[in-house]
Protein backbone atom coordinates (compact mmCIF):
# COMPACT_ATOMS: atom_id res chain seq x y z
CA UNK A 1 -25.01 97.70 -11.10
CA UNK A 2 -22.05 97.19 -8.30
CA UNK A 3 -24.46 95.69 -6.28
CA UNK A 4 -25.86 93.19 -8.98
CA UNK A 5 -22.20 92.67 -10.02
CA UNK A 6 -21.34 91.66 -6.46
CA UNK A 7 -24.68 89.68 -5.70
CA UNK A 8 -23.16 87.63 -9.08
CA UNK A 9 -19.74 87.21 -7.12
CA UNK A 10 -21.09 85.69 -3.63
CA UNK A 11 -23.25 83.70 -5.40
CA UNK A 12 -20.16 82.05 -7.35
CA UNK A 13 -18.25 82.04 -4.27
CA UNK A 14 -20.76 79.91 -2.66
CA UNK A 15 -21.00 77.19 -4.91
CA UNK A 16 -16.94 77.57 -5.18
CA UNK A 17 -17.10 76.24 -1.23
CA UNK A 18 -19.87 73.30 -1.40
CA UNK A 19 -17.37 70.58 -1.96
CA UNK A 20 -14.09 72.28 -0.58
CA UNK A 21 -12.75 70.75 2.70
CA UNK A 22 -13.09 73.92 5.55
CA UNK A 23 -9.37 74.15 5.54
CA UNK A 24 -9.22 75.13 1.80
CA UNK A 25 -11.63 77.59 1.78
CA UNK A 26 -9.60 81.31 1.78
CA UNK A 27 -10.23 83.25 4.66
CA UNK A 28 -10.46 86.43 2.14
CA UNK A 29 -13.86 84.28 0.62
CA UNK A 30 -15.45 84.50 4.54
CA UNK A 31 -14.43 87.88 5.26
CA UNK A 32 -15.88 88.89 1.70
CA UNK A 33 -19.21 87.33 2.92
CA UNK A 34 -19.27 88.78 6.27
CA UNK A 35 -18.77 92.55 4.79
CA UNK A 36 -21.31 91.53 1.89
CA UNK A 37 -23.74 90.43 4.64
CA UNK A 38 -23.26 93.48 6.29
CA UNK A 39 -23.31 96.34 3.33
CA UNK A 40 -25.18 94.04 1.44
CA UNK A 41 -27.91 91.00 2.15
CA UNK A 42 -28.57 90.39 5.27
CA UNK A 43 -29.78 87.10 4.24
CA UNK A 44 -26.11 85.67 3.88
CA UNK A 45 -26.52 86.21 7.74
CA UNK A 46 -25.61 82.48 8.33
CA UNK A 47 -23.63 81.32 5.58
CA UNK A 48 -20.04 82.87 7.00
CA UNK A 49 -20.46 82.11 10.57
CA UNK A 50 -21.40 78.64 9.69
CA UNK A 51 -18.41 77.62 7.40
CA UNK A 52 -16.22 79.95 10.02
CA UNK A 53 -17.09 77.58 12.89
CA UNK A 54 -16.31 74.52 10.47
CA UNK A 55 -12.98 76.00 10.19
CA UNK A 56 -12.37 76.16 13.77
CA UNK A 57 -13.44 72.84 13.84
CA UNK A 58 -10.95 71.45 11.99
CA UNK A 59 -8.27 73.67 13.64
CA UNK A 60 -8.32 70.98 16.10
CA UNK A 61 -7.23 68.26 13.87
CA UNK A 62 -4.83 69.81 11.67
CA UNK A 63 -0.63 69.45 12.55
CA UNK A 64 2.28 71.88 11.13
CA UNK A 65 1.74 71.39 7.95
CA UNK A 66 -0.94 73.63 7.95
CA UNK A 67 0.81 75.82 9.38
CA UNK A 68 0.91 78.16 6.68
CA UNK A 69 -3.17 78.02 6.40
CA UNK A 70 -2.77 78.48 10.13
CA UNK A 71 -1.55 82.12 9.79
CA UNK A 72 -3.74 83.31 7.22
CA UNK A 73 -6.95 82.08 8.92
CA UNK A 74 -5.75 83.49 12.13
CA UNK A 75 -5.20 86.78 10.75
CA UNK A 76 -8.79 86.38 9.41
CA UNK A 77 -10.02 85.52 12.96
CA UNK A 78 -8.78 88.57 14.46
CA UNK A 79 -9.54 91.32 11.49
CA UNK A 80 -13.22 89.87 12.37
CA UNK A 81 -13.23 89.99 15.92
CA UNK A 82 -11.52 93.71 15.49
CA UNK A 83 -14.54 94.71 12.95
CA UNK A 84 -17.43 93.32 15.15
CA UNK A 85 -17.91 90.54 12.60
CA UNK A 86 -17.97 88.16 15.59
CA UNK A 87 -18.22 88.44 19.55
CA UNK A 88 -15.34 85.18 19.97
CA UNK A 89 -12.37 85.83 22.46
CA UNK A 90 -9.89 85.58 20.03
CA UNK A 91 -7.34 84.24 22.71
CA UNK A 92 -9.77 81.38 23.11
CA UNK A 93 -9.94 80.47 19.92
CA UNK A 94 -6.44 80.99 18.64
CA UNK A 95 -4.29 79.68 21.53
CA UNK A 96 -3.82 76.35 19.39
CA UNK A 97 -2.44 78.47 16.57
CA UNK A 98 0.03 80.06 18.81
CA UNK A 99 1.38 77.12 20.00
CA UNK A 100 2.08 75.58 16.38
CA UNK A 101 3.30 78.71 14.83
CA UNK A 102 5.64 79.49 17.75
CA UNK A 103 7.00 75.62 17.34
CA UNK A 104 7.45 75.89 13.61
CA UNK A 105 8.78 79.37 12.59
CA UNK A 106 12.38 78.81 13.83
CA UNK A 107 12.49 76.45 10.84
CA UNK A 108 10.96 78.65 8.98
CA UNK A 109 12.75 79.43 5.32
CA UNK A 110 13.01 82.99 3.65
CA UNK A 111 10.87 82.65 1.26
CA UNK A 112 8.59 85.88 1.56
CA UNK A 113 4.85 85.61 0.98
CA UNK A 114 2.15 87.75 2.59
CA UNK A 115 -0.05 84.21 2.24
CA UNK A 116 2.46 81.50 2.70
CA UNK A 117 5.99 82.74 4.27
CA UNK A 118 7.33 84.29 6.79
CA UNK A 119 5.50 87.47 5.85
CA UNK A 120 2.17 85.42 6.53
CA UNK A 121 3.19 84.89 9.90
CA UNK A 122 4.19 88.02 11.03
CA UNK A 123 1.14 89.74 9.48
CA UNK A 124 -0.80 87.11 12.10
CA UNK A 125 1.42 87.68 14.91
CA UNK A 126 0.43 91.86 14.20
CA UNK A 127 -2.85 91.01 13.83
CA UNK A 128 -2.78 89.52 17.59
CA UNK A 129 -1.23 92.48 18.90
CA UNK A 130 -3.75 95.43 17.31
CA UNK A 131 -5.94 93.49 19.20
CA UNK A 132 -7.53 95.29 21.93
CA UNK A 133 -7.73 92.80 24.71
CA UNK A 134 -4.72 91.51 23.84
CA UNK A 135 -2.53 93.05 26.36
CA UNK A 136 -0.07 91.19 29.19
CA UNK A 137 -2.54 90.90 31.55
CA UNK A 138 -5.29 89.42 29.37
CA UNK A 139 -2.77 87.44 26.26
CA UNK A 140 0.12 85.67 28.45
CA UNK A 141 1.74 84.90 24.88
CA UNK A 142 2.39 88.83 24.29
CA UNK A 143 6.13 88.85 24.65
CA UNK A 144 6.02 85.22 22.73
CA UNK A 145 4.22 87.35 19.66
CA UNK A 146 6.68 90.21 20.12
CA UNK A 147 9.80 88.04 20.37
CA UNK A 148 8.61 85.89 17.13
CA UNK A 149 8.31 89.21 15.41
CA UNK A 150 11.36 90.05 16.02
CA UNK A 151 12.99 86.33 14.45
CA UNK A 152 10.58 87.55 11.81
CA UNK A 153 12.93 90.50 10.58
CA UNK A 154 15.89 88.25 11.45
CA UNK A 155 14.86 85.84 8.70
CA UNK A 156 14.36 88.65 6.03
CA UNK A 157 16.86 88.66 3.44
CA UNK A 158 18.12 90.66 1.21
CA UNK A 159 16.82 88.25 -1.65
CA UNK A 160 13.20 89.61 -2.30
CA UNK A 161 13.05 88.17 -5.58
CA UNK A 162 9.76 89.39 -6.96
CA UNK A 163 7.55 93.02 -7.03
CA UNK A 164 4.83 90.99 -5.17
CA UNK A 165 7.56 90.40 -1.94
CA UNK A 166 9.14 93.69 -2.34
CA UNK A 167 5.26 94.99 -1.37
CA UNK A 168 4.67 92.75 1.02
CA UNK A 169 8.10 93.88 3.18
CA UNK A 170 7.28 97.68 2.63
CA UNK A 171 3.52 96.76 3.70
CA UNK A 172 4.72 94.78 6.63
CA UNK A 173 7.75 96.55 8.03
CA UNK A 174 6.21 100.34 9.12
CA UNK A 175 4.73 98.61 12.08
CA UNK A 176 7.24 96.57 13.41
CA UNK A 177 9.12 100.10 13.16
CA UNK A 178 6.65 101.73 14.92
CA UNK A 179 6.10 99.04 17.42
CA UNK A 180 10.18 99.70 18.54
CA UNK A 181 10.36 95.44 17.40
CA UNK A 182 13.87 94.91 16.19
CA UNK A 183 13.91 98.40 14.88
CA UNK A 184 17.27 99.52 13.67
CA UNK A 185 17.49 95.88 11.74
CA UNK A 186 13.67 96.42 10.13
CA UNK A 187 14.36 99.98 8.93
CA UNK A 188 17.40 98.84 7.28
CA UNK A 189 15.36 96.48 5.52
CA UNK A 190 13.23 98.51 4.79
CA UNK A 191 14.93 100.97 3.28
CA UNK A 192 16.71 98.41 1.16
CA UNK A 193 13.08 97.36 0.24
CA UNK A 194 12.15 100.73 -1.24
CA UNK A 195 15.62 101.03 -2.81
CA UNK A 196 15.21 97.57 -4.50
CA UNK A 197 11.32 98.41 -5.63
CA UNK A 198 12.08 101.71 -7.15
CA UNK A 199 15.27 100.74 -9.12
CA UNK A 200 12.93 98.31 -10.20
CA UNK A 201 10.56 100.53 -11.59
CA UNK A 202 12.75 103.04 -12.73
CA UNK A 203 14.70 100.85 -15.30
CA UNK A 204 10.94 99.90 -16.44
CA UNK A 205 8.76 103.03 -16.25
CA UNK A 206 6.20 101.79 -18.25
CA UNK A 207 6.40 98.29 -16.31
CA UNK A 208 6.83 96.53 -19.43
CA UNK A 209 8.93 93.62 -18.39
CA UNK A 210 6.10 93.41 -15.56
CA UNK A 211 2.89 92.79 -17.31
CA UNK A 212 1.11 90.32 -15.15
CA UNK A 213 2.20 92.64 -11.58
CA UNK A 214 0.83 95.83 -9.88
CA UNK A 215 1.01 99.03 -11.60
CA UNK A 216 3.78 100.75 -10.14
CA UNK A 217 1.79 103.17 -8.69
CA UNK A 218 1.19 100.85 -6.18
CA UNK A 219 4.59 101.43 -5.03
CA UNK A 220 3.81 105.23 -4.23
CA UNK A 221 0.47 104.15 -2.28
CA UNK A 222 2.81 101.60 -0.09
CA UNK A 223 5.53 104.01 0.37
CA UNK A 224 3.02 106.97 1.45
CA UNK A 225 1.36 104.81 4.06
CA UNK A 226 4.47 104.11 5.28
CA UNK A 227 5.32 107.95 6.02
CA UNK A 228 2.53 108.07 8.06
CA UNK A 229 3.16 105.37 10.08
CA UNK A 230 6.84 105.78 10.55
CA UNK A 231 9.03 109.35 10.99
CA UNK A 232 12.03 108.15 8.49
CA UNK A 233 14.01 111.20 7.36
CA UNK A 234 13.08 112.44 4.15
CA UNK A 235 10.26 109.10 3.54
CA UNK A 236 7.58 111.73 2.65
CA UNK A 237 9.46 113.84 -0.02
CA UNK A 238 10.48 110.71 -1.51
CA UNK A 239 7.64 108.90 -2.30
CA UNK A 240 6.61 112.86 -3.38
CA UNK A 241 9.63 112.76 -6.01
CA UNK A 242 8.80 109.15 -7.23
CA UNK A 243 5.20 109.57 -7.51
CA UNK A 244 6.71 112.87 -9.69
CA UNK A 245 8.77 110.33 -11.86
């Protein structure tokens, strides 16, 4: 039945992308058809590579307004290059994304978005860095992506806004902390984060002025991933106590 369900899916996906430009295609769409051509039918074999190399096509025409779709195709690139998706030096491909994204996030505003803000780009810039080969004597941008992600946490305010930022820092920030990247300033954000998202749900325990957001549950799953990636005093027993609550 799952697999009927999802066979239903791809093929609505697929005649979602027939008349969409390359750049307007989601990068979650191609990833979905890589894993379903993997787990699933082999016979999607070439649909994903061939819209992904129409994307990279068009990489080389776009400008900074993209720049948004920029990040969250990159971080696509790289999740499939780290999963064996594709065999494509990612430093090939994405060196023209580095050198727009590096130009435009110094005027960069707050707004925090794990798609389309800041939050997008820094989840890109991480992406480059889990990489592998991506070390200073193969990526000569290294210390570029390290000192972007540190303007990154410079540019977080204290403003999240909605529940859907508030995840996105305490999703984001762990490995900046563990990476030692502007670490005292990150950990202060994000323990204002978790502060901010748990008031939240505690004035609201049955989430009703949330309807159309997570279930706050999801706050327990973000906090506990956290605690393992970062040793913040006291991190584990809390998200203990509010999963309690």
């Amino acid at each position: 039945m799952i697999e009927q369900i999802l066979q239903m899916i791809a093929e609505k996906m697929k005649l979602s992308h027939t008349n969409l430009e390359p750049l307007q295609a989601p990068m979650r769409n191609i990833i979905f058809f890589y894993n379903y051509k993997r787990y699933i039918d082999p016979q999607y074999e070439t649909y994903p590579h061939k819209y992904l190399n129409k994307v990279i096509e068009e990489i080389q025409k776009v400008n900074t307004i993209y720049a948004d779709d920029l990040a969250d195709i990159g971080t696509g690139i790289e999740y499939l290059a780290q999963h064996s998706y594709i065999d494509d030096d990612t430093n090939e491909i994405l060196s023209d994304f580095d050198k727009i994204l590096f130009k435009v996030l110094p005027f960069q505003t707050n707004l925090i978005d794990t798609r389309t803000g800041i939050i997008s780009y820094g989840k890109y810039y991480l992406a480059r860095l889990k990489n592998p080969g991506n070390n200073k004597n193969i990526n000569p941008n290294t210390k570029l992506i390290q000192t972007q992600l540190s303007k990154i946490v410079d540019l977080l305010s204290a403003d999240y806004g909605t529940f859907e930022s508030l995840c996105s820092v305490i999703d984001f920030l762990p490995d900046l902390i563990n990476l030692d990247i502007n670490k005292e300033k990150a950990i202060i954000f994000f323990n204002y984060a978790v502060d901010l998202l748990e008031t939240k749900v505690y004035e609201d325990i049955f989430w009703n002025k949330y309807p159309s957001t997570f279930n706050p549950l999801i706050t327990s799953l973000l906090i506990s991933r956290a605690s393992q990636k970062i040793k913040i005093k006291n991190l584990a027993n809390r998200e203990l106590f509010f999963r309690d609550i």
